[in-house]
Protein backbone atom coordinates (compact mmCIF):
# COMPACT_ATOMS: atom_id res chain seq x y z
CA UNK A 1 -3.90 -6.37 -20.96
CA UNK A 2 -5.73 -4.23 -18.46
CA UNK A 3 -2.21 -3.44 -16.59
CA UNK A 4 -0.68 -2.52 -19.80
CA UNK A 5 -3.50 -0.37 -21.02
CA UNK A 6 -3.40 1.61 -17.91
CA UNK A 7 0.36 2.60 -18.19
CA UNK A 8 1.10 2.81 -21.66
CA UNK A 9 -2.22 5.15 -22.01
CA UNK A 10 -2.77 6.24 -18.27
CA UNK A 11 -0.25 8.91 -17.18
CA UNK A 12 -0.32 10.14 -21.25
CA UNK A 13 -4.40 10.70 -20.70
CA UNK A 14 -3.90 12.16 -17.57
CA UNK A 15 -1.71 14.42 -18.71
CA UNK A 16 -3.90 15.69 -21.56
CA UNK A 17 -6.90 16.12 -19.40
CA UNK A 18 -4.66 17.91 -16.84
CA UNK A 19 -3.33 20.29 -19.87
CA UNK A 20 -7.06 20.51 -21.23
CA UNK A 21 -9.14 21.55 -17.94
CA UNK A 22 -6.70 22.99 -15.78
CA UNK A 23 -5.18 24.76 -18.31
CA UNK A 24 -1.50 23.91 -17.12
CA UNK A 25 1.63 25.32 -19.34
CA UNK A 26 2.31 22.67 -22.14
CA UNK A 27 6.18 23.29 -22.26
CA UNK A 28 6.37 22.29 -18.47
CA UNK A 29 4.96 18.78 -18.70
CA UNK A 30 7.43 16.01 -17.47
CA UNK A 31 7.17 12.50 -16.81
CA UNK A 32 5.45 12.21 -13.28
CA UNK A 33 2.63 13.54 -12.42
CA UNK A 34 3.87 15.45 -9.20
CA UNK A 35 6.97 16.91 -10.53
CA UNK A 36 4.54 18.07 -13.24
CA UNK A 37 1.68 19.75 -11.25
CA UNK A 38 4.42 20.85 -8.69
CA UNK A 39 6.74 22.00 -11.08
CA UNK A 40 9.81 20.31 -9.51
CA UNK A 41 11.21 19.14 -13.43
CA UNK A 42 13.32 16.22 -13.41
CA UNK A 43 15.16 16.82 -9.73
CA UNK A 44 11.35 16.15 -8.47
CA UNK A 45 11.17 12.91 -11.14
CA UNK A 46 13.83 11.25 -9.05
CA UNK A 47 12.61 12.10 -5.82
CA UNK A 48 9.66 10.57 -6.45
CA UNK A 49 10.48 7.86 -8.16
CA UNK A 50 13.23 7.11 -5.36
CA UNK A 51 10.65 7.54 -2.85
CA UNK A 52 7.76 5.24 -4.65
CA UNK A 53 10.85 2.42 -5.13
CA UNK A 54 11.35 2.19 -1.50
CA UNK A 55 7.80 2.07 -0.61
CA UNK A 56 7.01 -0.54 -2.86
CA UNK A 57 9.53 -3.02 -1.76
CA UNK A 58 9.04 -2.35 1.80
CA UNK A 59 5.36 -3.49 0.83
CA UNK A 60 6.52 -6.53 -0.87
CA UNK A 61 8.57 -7.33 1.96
CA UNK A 62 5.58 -6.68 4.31
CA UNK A 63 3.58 -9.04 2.37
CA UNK A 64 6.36 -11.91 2.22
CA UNK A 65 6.86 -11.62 5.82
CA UNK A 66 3.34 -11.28 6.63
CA UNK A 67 2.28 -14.19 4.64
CA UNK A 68 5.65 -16.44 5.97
CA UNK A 69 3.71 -15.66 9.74
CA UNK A 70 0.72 -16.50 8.65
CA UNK A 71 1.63 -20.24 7.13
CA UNK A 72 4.03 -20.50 10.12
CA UNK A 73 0.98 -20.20 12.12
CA UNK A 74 -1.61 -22.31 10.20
CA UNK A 75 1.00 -25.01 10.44
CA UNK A 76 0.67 -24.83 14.09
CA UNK A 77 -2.52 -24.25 14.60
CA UNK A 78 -2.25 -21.82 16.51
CA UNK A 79 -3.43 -17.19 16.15
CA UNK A 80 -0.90 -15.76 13.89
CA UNK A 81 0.00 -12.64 16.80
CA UNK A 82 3.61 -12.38 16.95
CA UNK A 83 6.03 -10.57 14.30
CA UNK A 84 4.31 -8.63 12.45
CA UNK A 85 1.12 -10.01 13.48
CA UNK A 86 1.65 -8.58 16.75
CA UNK A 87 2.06 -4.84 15.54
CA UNK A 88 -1.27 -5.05 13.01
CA UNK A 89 -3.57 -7.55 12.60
CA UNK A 90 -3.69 -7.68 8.19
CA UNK A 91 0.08 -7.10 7.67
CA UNK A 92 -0.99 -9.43 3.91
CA UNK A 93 -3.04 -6.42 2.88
CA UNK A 94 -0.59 -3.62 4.62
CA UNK A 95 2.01 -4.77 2.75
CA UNK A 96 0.13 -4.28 -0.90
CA UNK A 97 -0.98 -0.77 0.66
CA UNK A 98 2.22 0.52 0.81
CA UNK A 99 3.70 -1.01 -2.18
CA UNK A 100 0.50 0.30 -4.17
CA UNK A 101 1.05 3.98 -2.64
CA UNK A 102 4.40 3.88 -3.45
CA UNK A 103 4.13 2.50 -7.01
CA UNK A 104 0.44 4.10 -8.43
CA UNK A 105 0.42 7.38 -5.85
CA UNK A 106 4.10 8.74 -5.61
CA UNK A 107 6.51 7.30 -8.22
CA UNK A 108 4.13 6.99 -11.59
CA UNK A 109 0.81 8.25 -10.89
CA UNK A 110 -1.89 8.49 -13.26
CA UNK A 111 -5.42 9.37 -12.86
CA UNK A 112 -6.36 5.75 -13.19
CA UNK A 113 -3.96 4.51 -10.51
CA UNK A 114 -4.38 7.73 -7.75
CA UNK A 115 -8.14 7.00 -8.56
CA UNK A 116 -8.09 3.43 -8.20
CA UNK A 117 -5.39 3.49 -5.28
CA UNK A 118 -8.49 4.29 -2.33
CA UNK A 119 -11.39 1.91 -4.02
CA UNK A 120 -8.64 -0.68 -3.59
CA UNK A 121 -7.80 0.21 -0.03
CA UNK A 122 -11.72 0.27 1.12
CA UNK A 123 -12.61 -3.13 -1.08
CA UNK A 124 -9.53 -4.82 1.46
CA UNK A 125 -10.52 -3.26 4.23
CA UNK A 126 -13.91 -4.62 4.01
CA UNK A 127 -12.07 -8.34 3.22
CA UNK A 128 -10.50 -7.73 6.49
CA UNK A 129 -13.34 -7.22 8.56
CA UNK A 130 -15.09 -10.23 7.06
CA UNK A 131 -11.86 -12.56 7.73
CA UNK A 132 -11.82 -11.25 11.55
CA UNK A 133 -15.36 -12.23 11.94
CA UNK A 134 -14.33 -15.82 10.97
CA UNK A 135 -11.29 -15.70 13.22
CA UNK A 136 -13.71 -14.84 16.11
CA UNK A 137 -15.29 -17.43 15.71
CA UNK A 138 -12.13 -19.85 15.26
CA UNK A 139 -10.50 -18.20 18.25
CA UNK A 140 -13.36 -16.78 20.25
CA UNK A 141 -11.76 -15.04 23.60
CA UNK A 142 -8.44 -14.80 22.44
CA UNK A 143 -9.02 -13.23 18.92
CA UNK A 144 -11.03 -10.53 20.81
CA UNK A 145 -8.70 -9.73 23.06
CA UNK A 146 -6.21 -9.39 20.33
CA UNK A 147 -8.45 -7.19 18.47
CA UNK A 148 -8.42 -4.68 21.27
CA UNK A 149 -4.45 -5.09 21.64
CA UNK A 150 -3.20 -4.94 17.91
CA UNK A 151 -3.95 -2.22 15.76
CA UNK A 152 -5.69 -3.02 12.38
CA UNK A 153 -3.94 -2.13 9.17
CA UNK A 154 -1.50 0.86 10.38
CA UNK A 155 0.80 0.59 13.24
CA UNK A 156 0.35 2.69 16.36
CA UNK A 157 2.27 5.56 17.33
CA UNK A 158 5.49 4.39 17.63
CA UNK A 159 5.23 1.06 16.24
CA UNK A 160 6.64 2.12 12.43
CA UNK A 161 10.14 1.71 13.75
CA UNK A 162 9.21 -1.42 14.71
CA UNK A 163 7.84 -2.16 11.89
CA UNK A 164 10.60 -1.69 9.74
CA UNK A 165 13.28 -3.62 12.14
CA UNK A 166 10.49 -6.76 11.75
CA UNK A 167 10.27 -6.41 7.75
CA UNK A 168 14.32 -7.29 7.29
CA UNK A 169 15.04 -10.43 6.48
């Protein structure tokens, strides 16, 4: 019900309180956010809406694969390191990052979802560090010396190529 409320009334609301404080022309409205405030018109509509589609499945596929590691390593027993695992250490909450960005920040933003989009982001991050503190103490030794290794939530420099070529299926 939430979910619905917040499209059906959250890019109309923000568009109203953009028109009523910022004082933007009514006759250039469109249907995104950035197209409007940028004043790209439809041409900037598809862009983003392009753009926000192929960020969001990449996320879901980050996710899937992610999560496929993860039980893969449970089953064994074993530190999940290796895939995706071995380019950051929470590819299960990258992957919702970068689906999230793509869907509530670039292709239909409202004020709700740009607003919501870093609360969401910290909240996880904080999950992370908690769930590391219990794989320390799983793993000891070798969880620490991955810490140091593998990069948290964002790849290193270099390692989004990599990224991508371990997200297809």
């Amino acid at each position: 019900m939430i979910a619905l409320h917040a499209k059906m009334y959250g890019f109309p609301l923000t568009i109203y309180l953009l028109v009523r404080f910022l004082h933007l022309d009514r006759r250039g409205l469109n249907a995104n956010l950035w197209s409007t405030l940028l004043g790209m018109g439809d041409t900037g509509m598809m862009i983003s809406m392009l753009i926000g589609y192929l960020l969001l499945f990449l996320g879901i596929e980050l996710f899937i694969e992610g999560w496929r590691e993860r039980y893969r390593a449970h089953q064994a027993g074993r530190l999940a390191s290796v895939g995706l695992y071995g380019l950051v250490r929470h590819p299960q909450y990258m992957g919702p990052f970068v689906g999230l960005f793509g869907e509530g920040v670039v292709h239909w933003p409202t004020v709700f979802s740009v607003t919501l989009f870093p609360i969401i982001v910290l909240t996880y991050t904080r999950l992370a560090y908690r769930e590391e503190w219990g794989m320390i103490a799983k793993f000891g030794n070798q969880y620490e010396q991955y810490l140091r290794r593998v990069p948290m939530l964002f790849p290193g420099r270099g390692g989004w190529r990599r990224l991508m070529a371990e997200a297809k299926p």
